[in-house]
Structures are given as C-alpha cells and as structure tokens.
C-alpha atoms as a PDB file:
ATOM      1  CA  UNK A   1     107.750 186.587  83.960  1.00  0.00           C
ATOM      2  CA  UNK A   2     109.694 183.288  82.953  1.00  0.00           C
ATOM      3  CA  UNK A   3     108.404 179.928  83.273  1.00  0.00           C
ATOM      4  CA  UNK A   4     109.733 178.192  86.163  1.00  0.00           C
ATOM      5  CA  UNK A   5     112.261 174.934  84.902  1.00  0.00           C
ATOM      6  CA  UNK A   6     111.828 172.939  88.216  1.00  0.00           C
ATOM      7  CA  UNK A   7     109.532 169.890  87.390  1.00  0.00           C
ATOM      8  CA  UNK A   8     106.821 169.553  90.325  1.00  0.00           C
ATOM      9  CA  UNK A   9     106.954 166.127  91.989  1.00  0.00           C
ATOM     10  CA  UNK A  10     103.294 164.889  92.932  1.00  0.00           C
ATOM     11  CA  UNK A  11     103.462 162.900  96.237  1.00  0.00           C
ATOM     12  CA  UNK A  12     100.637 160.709  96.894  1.00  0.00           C
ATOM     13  CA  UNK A  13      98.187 160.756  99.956  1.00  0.00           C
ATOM     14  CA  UNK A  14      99.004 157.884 101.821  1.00  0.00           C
ATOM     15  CA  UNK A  15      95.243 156.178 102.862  1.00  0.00           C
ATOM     16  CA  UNK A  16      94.518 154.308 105.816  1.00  0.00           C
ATOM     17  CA  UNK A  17      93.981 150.580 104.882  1.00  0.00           C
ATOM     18  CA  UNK A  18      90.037 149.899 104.103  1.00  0.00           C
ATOM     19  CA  UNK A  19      90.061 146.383 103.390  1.00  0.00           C
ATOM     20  CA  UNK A  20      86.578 145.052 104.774  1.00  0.00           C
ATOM     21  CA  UNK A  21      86.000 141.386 106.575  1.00  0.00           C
ATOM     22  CA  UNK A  22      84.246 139.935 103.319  1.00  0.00           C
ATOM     23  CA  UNK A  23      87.300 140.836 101.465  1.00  0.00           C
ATOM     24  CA  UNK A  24      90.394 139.937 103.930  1.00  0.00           C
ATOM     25  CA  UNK A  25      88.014 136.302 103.693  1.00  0.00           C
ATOM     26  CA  UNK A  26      87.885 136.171 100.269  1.00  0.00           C
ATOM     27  CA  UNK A  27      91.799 136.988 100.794  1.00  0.00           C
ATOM     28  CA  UNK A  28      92.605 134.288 103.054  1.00  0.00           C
ATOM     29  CA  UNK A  29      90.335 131.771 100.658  1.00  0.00           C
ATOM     30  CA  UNK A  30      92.683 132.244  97.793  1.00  0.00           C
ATOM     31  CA  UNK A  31      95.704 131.553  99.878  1.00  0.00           C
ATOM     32  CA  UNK A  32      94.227 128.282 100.869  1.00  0.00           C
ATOM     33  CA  UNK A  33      93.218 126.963  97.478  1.00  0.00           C
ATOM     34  CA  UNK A  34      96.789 128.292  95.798  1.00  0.00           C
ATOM     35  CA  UNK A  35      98.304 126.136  98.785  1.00  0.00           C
ATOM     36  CA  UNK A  36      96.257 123.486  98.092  1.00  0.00           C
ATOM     37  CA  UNK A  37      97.097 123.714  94.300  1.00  0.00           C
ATOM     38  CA  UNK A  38     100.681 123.288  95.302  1.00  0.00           C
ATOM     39  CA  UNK A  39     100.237 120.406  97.487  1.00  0.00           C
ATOM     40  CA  UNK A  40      98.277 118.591  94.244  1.00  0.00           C
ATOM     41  CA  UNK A  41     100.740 119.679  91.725  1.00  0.00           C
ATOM     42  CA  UNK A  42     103.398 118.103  94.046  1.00  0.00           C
ATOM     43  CA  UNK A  43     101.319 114.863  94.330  1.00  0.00           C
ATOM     44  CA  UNK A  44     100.799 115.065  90.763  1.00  0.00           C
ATOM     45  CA  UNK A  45     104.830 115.946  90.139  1.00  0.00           C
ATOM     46  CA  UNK A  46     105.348 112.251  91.873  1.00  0.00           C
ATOM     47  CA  UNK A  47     103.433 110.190  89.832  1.00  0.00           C
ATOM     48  CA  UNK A  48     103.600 112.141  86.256  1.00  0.00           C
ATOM     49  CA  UNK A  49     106.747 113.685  86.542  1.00  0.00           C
ATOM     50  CA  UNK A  50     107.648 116.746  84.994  1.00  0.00           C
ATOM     51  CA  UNK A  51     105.284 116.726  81.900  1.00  0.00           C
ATOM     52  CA  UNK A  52     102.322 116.818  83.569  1.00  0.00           C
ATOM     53  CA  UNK A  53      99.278 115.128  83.047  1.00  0.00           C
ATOM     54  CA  UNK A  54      98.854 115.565  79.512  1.00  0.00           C
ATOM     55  CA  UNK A  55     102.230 113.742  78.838  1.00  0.00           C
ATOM     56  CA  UNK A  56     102.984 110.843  81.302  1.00  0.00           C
ATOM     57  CA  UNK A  57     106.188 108.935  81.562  1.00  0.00           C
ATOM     58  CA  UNK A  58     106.749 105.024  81.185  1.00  0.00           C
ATOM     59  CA  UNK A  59     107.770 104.694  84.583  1.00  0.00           C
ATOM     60  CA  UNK A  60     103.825 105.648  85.448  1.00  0.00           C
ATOM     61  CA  UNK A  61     102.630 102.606  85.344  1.00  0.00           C
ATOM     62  CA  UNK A  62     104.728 100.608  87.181  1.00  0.00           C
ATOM     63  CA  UNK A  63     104.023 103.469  90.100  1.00  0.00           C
ATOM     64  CA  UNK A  64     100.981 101.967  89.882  1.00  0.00           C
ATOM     65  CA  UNK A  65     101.755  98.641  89.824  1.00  0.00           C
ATOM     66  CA  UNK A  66     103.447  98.998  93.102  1.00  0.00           C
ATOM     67  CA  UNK A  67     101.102 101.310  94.415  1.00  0.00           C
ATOM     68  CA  UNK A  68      98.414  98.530  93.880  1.00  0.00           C
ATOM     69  CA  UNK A  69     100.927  95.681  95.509  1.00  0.00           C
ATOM     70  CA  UNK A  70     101.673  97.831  98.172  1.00  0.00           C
ATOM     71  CA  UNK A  71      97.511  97.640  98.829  1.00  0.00           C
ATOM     72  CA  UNK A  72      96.940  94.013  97.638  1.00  0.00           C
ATOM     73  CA  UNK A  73     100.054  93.008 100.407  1.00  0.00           C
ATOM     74  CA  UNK A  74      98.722  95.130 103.503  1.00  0.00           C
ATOM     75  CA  UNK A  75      94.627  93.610 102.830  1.00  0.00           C
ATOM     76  CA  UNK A  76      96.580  90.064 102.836  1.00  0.00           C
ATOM     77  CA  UNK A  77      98.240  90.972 106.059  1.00  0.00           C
ATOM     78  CA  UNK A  78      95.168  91.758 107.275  1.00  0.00           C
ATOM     79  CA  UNK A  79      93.197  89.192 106.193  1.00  0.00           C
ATOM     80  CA  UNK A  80      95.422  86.142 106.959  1.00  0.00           C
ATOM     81  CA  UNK A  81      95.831  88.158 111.154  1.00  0.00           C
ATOM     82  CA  UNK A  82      92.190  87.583 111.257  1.00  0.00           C
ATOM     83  CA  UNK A  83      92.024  84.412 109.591  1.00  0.00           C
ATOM     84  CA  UNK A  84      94.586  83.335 112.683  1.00  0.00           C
ATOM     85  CA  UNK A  85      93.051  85.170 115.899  1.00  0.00           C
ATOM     86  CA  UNK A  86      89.707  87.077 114.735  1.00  0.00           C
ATOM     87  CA  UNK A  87      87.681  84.253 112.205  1.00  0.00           C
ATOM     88  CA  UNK A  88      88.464  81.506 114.233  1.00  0.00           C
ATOM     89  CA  UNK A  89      84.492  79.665 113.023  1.00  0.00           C
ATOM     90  CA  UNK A  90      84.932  77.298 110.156  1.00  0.00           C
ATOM     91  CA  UNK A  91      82.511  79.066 108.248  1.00  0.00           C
ATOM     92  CA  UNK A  92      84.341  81.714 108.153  1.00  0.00           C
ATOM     93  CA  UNK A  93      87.685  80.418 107.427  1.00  0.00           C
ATOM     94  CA  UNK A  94      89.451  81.147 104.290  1.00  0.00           C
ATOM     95  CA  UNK A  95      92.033  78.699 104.084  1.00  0.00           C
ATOM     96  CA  UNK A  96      92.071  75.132 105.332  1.00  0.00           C
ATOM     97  CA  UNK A  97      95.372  74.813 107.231  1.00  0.00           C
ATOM     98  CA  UNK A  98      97.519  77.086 109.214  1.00  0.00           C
ATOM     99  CA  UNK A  99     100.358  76.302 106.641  1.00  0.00           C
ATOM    100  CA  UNK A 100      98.820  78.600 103.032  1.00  0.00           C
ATOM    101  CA  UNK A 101      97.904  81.191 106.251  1.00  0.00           C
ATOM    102  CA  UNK A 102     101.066  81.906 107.396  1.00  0.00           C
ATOM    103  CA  UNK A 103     102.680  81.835 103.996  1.00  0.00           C
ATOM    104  CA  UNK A 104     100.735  84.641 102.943  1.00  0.00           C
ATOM    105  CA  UNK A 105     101.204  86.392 105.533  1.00  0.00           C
ATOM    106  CA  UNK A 106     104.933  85.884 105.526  1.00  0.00           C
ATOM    107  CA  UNK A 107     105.003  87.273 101.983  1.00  0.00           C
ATOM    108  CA  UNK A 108     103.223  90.020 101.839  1.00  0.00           C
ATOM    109  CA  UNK A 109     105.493  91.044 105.068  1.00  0.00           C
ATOM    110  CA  UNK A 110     108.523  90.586 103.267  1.00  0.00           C
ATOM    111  CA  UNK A 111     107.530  92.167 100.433  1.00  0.00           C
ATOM    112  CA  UNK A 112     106.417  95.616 101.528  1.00  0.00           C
ATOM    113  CA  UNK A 113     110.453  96.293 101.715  1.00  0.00           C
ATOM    114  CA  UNK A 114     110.970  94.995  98.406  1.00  0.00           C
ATOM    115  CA  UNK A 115     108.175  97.234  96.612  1.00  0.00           C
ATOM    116  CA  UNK A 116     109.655 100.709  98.918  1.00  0.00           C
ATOM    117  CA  UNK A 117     112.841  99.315  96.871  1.00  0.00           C
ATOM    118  CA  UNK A 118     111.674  99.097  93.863  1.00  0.00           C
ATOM    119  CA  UNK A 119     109.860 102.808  93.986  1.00  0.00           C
ATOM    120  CA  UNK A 120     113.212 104.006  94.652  1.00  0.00           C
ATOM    121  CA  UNK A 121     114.654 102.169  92.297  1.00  0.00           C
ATOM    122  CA  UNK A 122     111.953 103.967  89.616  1.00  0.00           C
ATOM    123  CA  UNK A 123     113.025 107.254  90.939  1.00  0.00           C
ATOM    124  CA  UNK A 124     116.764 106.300  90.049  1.00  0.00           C
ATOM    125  CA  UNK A 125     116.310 104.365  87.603  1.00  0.00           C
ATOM    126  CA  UNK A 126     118.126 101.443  88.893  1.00  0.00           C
ATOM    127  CA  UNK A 127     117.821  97.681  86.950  1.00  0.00           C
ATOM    128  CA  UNK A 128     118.798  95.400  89.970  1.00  0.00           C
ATOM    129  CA  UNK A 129     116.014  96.421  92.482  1.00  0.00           C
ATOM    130  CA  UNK A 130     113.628  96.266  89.888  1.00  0.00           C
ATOM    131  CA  UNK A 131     114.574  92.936  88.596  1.00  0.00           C
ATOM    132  CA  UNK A 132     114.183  92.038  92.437  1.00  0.00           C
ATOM    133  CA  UNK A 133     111.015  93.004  92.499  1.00  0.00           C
ATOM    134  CA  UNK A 134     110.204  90.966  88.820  1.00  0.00           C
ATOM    135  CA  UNK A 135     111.014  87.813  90.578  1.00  0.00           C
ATOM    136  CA  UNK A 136     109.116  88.755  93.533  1.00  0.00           C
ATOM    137  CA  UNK A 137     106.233  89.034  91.279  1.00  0.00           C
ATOM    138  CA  UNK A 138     106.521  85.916  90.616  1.00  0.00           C
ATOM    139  CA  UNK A 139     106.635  84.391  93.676  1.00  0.00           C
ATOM    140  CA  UNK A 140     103.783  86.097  94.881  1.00  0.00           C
ATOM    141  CA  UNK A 141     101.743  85.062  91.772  1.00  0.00           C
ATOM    142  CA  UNK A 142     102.460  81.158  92.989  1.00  0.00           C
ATOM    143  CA  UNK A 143     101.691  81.926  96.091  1.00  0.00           C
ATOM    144  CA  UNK A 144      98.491  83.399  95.221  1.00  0.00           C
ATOM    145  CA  UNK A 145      97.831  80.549  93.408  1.00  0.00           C
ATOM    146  CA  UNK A 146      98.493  77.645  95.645  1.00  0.00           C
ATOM    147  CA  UNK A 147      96.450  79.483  98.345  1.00  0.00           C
ATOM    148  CA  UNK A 148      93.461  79.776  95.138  1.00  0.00           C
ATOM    149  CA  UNK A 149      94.032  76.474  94.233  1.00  0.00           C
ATOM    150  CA  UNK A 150      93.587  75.210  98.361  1.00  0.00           C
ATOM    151  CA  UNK A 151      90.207  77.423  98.857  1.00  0.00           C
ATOM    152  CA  UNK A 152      89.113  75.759  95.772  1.00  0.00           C
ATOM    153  CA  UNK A 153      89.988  72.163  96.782  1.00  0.00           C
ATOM    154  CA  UNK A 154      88.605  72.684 100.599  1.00  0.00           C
ATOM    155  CA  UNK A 155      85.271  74.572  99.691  1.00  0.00           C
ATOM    156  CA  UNK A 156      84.647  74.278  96.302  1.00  0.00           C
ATOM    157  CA  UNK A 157      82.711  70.403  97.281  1.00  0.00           C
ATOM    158  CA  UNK A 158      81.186  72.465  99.942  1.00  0.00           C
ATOM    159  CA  UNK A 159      78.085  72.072  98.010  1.00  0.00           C
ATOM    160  CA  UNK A 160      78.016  68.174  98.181  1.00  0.00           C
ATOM    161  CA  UNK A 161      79.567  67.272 101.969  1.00  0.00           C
ATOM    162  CA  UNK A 162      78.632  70.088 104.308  1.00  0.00           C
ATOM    163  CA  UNK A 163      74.940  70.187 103.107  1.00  0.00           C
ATOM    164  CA  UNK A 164      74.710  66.236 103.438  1.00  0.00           C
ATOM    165  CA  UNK A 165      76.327  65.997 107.014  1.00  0.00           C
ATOM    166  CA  UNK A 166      73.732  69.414 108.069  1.00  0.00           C
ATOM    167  CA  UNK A 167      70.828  67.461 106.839  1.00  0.00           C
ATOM    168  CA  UNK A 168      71.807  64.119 108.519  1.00  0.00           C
ATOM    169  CA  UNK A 169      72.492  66.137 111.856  1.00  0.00           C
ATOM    170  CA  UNK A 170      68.888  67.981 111.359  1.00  0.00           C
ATOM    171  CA  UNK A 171      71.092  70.963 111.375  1.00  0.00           C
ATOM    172  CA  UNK A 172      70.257  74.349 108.894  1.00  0.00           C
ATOM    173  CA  UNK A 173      73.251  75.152 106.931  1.00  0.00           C
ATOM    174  CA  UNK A 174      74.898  78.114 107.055  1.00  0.00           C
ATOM    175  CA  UNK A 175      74.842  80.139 104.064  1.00  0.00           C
ATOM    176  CA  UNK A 176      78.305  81.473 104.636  1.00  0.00           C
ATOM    177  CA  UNK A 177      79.362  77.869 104.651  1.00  0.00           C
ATOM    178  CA  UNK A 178      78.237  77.443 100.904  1.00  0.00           C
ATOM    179  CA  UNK A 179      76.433  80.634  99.623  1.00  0.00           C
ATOM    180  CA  UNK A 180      76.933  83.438  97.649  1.00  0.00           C
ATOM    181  CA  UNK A 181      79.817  84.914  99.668  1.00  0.00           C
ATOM    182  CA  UNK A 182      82.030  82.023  99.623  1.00  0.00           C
ATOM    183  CA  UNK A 183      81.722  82.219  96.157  1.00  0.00           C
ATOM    184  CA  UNK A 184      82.688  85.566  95.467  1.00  0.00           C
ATOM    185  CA  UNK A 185      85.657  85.280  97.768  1.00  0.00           C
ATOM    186  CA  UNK A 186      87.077  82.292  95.118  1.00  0.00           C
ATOM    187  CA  UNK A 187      86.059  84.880  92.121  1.00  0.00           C
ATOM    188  CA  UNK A 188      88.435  87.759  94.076  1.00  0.00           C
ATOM    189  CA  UNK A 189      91.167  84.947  95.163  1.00  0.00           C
ATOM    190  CA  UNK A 190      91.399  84.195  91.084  1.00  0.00           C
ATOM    191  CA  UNK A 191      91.125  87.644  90.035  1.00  0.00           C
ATOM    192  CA  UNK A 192      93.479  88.793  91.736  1.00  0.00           C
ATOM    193  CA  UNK A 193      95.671  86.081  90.302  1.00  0.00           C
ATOM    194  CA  UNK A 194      94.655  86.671  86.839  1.00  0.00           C
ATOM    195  CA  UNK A 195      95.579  90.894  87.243  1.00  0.00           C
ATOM    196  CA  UNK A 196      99.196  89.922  88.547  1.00  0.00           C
ATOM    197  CA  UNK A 197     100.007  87.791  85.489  1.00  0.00           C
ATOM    198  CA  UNK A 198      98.737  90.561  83.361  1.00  0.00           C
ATOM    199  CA  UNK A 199     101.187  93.091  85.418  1.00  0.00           C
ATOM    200  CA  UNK A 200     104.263  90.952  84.251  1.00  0.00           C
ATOM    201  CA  UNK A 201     104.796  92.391  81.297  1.00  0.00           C
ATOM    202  CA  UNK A 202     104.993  95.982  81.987  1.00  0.00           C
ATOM    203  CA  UNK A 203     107.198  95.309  84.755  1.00  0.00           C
ATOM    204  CA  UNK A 204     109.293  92.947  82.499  1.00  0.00           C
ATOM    205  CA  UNK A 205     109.313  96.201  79.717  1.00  0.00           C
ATOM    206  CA  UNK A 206     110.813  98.608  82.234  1.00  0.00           C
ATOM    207  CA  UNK A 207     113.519  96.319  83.341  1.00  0.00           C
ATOM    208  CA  UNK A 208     114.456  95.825  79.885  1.00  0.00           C
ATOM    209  CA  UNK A 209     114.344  99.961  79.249  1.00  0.00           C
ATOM    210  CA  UNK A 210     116.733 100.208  82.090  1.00  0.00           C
ATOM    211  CA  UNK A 211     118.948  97.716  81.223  1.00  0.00           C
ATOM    212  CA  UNK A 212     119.232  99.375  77.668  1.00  0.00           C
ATOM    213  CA  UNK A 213     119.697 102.722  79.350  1.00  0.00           C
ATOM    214  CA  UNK A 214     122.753 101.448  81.540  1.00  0.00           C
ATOM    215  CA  UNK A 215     124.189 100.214  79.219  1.00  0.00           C
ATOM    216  CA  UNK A 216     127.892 101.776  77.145  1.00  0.00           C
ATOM    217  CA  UNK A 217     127.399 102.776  73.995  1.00  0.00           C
ATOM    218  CA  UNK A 218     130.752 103.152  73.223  1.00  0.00           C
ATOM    219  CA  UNK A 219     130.987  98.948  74.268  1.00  0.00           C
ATOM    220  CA  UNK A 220     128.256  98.510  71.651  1.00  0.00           C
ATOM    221  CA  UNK A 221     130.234 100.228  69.134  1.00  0.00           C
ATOM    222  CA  UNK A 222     133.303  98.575  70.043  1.00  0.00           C
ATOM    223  CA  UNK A 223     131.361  95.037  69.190  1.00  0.00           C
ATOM    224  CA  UNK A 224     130.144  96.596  66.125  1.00  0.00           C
ATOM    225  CA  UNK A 225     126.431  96.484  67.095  1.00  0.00           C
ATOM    226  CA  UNK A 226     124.420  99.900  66.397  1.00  0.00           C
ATOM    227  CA  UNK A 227     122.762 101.908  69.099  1.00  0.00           C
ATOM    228  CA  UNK A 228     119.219 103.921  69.203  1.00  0.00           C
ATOM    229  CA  UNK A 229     118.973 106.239  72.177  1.00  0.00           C
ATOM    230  CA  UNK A 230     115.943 104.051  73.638  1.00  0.00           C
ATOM    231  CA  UNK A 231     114.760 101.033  73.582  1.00  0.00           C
ATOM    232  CA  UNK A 232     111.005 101.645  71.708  1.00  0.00           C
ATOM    233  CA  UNK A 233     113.374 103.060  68.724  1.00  0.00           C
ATOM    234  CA  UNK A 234     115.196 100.205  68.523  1.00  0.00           C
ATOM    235  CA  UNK A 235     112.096  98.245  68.431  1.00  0.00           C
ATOM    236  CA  UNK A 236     110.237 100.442  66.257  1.00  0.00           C
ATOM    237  CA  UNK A 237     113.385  99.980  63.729  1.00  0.00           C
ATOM    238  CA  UNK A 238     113.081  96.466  64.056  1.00  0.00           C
ATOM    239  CA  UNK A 239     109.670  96.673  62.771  1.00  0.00           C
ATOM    240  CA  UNK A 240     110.245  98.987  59.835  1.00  0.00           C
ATOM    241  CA  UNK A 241     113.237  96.796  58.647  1.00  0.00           C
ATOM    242  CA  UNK A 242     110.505  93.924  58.700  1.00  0.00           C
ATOM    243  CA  UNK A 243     108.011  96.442  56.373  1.00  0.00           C
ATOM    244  CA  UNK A 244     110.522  96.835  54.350  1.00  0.00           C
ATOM    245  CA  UNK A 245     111.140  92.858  53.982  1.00  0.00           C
ATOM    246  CA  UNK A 246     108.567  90.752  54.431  1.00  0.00           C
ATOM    247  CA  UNK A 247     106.201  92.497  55.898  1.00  0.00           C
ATOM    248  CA  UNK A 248     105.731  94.780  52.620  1.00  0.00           C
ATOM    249  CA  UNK A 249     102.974  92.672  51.046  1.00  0.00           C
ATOM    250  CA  UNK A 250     101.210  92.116  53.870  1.00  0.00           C
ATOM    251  CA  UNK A 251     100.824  96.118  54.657  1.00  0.00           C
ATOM    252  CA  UNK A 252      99.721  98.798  53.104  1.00  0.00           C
ATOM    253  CA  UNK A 253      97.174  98.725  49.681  1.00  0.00           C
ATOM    254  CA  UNK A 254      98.020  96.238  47.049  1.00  0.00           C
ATOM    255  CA  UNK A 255      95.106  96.973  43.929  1.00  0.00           C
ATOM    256  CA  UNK A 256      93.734  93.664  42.801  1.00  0.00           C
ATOM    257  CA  UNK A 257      95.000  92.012  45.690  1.00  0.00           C
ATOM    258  CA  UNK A 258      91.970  90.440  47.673  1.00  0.00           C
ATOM    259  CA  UNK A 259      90.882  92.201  50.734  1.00  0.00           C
ATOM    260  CA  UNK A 260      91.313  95.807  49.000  1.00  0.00           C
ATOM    261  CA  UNK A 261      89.034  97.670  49.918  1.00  0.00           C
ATOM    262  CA  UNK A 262      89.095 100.566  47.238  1.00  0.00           C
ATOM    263  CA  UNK A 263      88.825  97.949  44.141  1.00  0.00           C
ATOM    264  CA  UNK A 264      86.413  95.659  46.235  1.00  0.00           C
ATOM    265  CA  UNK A 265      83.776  98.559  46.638  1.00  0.00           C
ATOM    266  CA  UNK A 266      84.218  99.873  43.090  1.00  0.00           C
ATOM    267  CA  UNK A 267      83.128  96.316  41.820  1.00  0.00           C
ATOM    268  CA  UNK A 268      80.571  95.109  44.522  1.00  0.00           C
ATOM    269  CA  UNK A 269      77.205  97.468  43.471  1.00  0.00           C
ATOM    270  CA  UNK A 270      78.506  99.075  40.193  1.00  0.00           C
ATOM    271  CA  UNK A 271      77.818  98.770  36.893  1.00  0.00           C
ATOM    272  CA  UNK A 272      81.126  96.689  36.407  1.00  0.00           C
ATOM    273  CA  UNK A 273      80.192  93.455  35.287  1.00  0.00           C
ATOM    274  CA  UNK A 274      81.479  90.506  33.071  1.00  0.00           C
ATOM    275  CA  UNK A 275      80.106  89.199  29.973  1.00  0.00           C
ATOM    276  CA  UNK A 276      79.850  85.021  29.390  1.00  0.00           C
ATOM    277  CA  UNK A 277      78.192  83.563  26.775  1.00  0.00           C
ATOM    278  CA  UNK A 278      77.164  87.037  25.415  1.00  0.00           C
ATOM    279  CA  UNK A 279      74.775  87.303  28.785  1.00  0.00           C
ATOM    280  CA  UNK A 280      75.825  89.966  31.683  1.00  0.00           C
ATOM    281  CA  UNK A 281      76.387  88.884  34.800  1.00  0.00           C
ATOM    282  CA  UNK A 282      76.333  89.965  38.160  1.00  0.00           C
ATOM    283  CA  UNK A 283      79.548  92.375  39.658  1.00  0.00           C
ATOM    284  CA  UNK A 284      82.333  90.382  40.597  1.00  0.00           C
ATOM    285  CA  UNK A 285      84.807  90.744  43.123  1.00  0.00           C
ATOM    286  CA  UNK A 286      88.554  91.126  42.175  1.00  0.00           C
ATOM    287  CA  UNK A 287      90.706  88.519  41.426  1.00  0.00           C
ATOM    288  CA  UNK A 288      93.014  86.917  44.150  1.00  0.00           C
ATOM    289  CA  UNK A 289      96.195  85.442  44.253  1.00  0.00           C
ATOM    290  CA  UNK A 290      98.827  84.356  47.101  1.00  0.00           C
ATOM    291  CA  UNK A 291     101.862  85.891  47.896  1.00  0.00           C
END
C-alpha cells in the first residue's frame, strides 16, 4: 500500500535516421556557403584586418596601392614583350626606340620584388622596406613619364607627317597610325602618370606613421620633447594649439564680424533698417572690420 520511492527513468526509442535526399541537399548546401563564408571573411581579414569592414585600418590603402602596382607592372611587362616580338608594324608601335621599351620592361621586373616587400613590410609594420618602395615610386613615376613624354614627341605630329607622306605615296592612311586609338593610348600613358603622383602622399603618410611608431619614447622624453601615442594625435594637437592661437578668429562664429551668417540673415529681408536724413532705408548688412 506505500508509494514506491524509486524515480522511473524514461529511456528514449532510438529511431532509424529519416533524413530525405531534398534535405541531406539542402544539408550539404549550407556546408558549402558557411565554407565559402570563411574563405571571404579570410580574404576580407587580409585587407581590413581585424575590424572588419565597417572599421578599416590605415594600412588599407596602401594594400591597395600595391595591389594596383602590382597590376599596372605585370600589363607593362606585357605590353613592352609585345611591343618587342608580337607588334612588330609601326602602326602599332608604342614607343619609338628599343631604348624607353626595355626600360619599362626592366622596371616593372624589378619592381614586382620590391612591392611583395613592401606588403610584408605592411604586415610588420616595418619603415625601411616601405621607404624602399617610396623611392621606387618615384622612379617609376619618371619612368612613366619619359616613356609619355617619347609617345608624345614620336606620334603626337602624326597628324601633320604621316598623312602628308600617305597622300604623296597615293597611299590610305591607317587609322591606327593617327586615329582615335592612338589617342586614347597617350590619354592612358598620362593617366596613369597623373594617379601615381596622386599615390605619393599616402604612401609618404604611412612611412611617416611607422617611423613615429618605431620610435623610443623614453629617447623623446630624455630630449624633453612630448609624445602622443600616434602620429594623427600629434597632428591633430598641432592644429588645436593653432585654434587656440591664431587660428581663433578665423574659426568658429564671431557676431558682427562679416561673413556671419546668423547676424547676416537677421538683417538681409527684415524689418531692420537704418534711418538717414529722417528717410528709411533699405536692410543693411553688418558692419566689417579686419582682424
């Protein structure tokens, strides 16, 4: 008659497996795209770093940069090979002499090592490679525009010569001699000279963020000079001390000044108006001085 105090254990039915073929494909679907969402997070780990997307490092840009002069030195590679063997026609020539060819060539050979050094040196954030590649930069922006400079000597009076000679010879000129695509091929050759000059800078910026970043700061403090952690806050407290100096009248809002814009729109279409020889007069703006 007394309850029994053994607690009953339920054991579950084991059931055979009844997975059907839509669903072990839907499955193996998933897989794929989650492995697929790994390989681009990796890809995008590379380039953004750890922050993601949403909050990109300095050093993305100059991956870029090199990324692009990685591209700009293998089409050069290419194009100066077939300049040599392939586009042996003088219409199709690019250059005028073997000379701007092979210097090209030669350069955008070297530098492929130089730019795999510099990505490592991003990585590591190492000065020495970088500033490496900053002169190489530069080189390669002369060279790009001496061989600019020759395609634009040799074919820019292509116009005035070739035509003459094809019309004295009964010949019908070519229009890759003097057309449309000889044209656009000078418009690339200076573009592309135009886009490195405007990639100095950022490369210059980096090199200088390293440099601050490998440097002691307990040499600094020895010497008596004051350190920021980075190099944007010791700019950016370069800047303040100048708002604080000189800079103070130029920004912020100064009432009265001219250029206000508050005290400006309050006269200009109000009732606010001046009285001269007992007659009203149209608004007025506010007075001006110099500081």
């Amino acid at each position: 008659g007394q309850p029994c105090s053994t607690p009953l254990t339920w054991y579950p039915t084991p059931r055979l497996s009844t997975t059907t073929p839509r669903q072990a494909s839907r499955v193996r679907s998933q897989a794929s795209r989650h492995r697929l969402l790994g390989i681009m997070v990796g890809v995008g780990g590379i380039f953004f770093g750890a922050g993601g997307p949403g909050r990109p490092p300095v050093s993305l840009g100059v991956k870029l940069i090199l990324l692009y002069h990685t591209l700009e030195n293998l089409l050069f590679i290419v194009l100066a090979i077939g300049d040599l063997i392939i586009f042996q026609s003088p219409t199709l020539r690019l250059t005028s002499k073997y000379s701007s060819r092979l210097a090209v060539a030669g350069y955008s050979a070297v530098g492929l090592p130089i730019i795999f050094v510099a990505l490592w040196a991003v990585y590591n954030r190492k000065e020495v490679p970088m500033r490496c590649y900053f002169y190489y930069m530069l080189l390669s922006i002369l060279v790009n525009a001496a061989y600019t400079v020759d395609a634009l000597v040799h074919f820019l009076p292509c116009a005035t010569t070739k035509l003459h000679d094809a019309a004295a010879l009964k010949i019908e000129p070519n229009i890759f001699q003097c057309g449309h695509p000889r044209a656009l091929t000078l418009v690339t050759l200076i573009f592309v000279v135009g886009f490195q000059l405007s990639m100095l800078y950022p490369v210059h910026t980096f090199c200088e963020d390293l440099k601050w970043d490998s440097e002691d700061p307990e040499q600094r403090v020895k010497q008596g000079l004051s350190r920021l952690p980075s190099r944007r806050l010791a700019i950016a407290a370069q800047w303040a001390m100048l708002r604080d100096g000189p800079l103070n009248h130029i920004h912020g809002r100064m009432p009265g000044e001219y250029g206000s814009m508050y005290e400006t729109a309050n006269a200009i279409g109000n009732t606010q108006s001046i009285a001269y020889n007992s007659q009203k007069q149209i608004p007025y703006l506010p007075s001006a001085r110099l500081v």
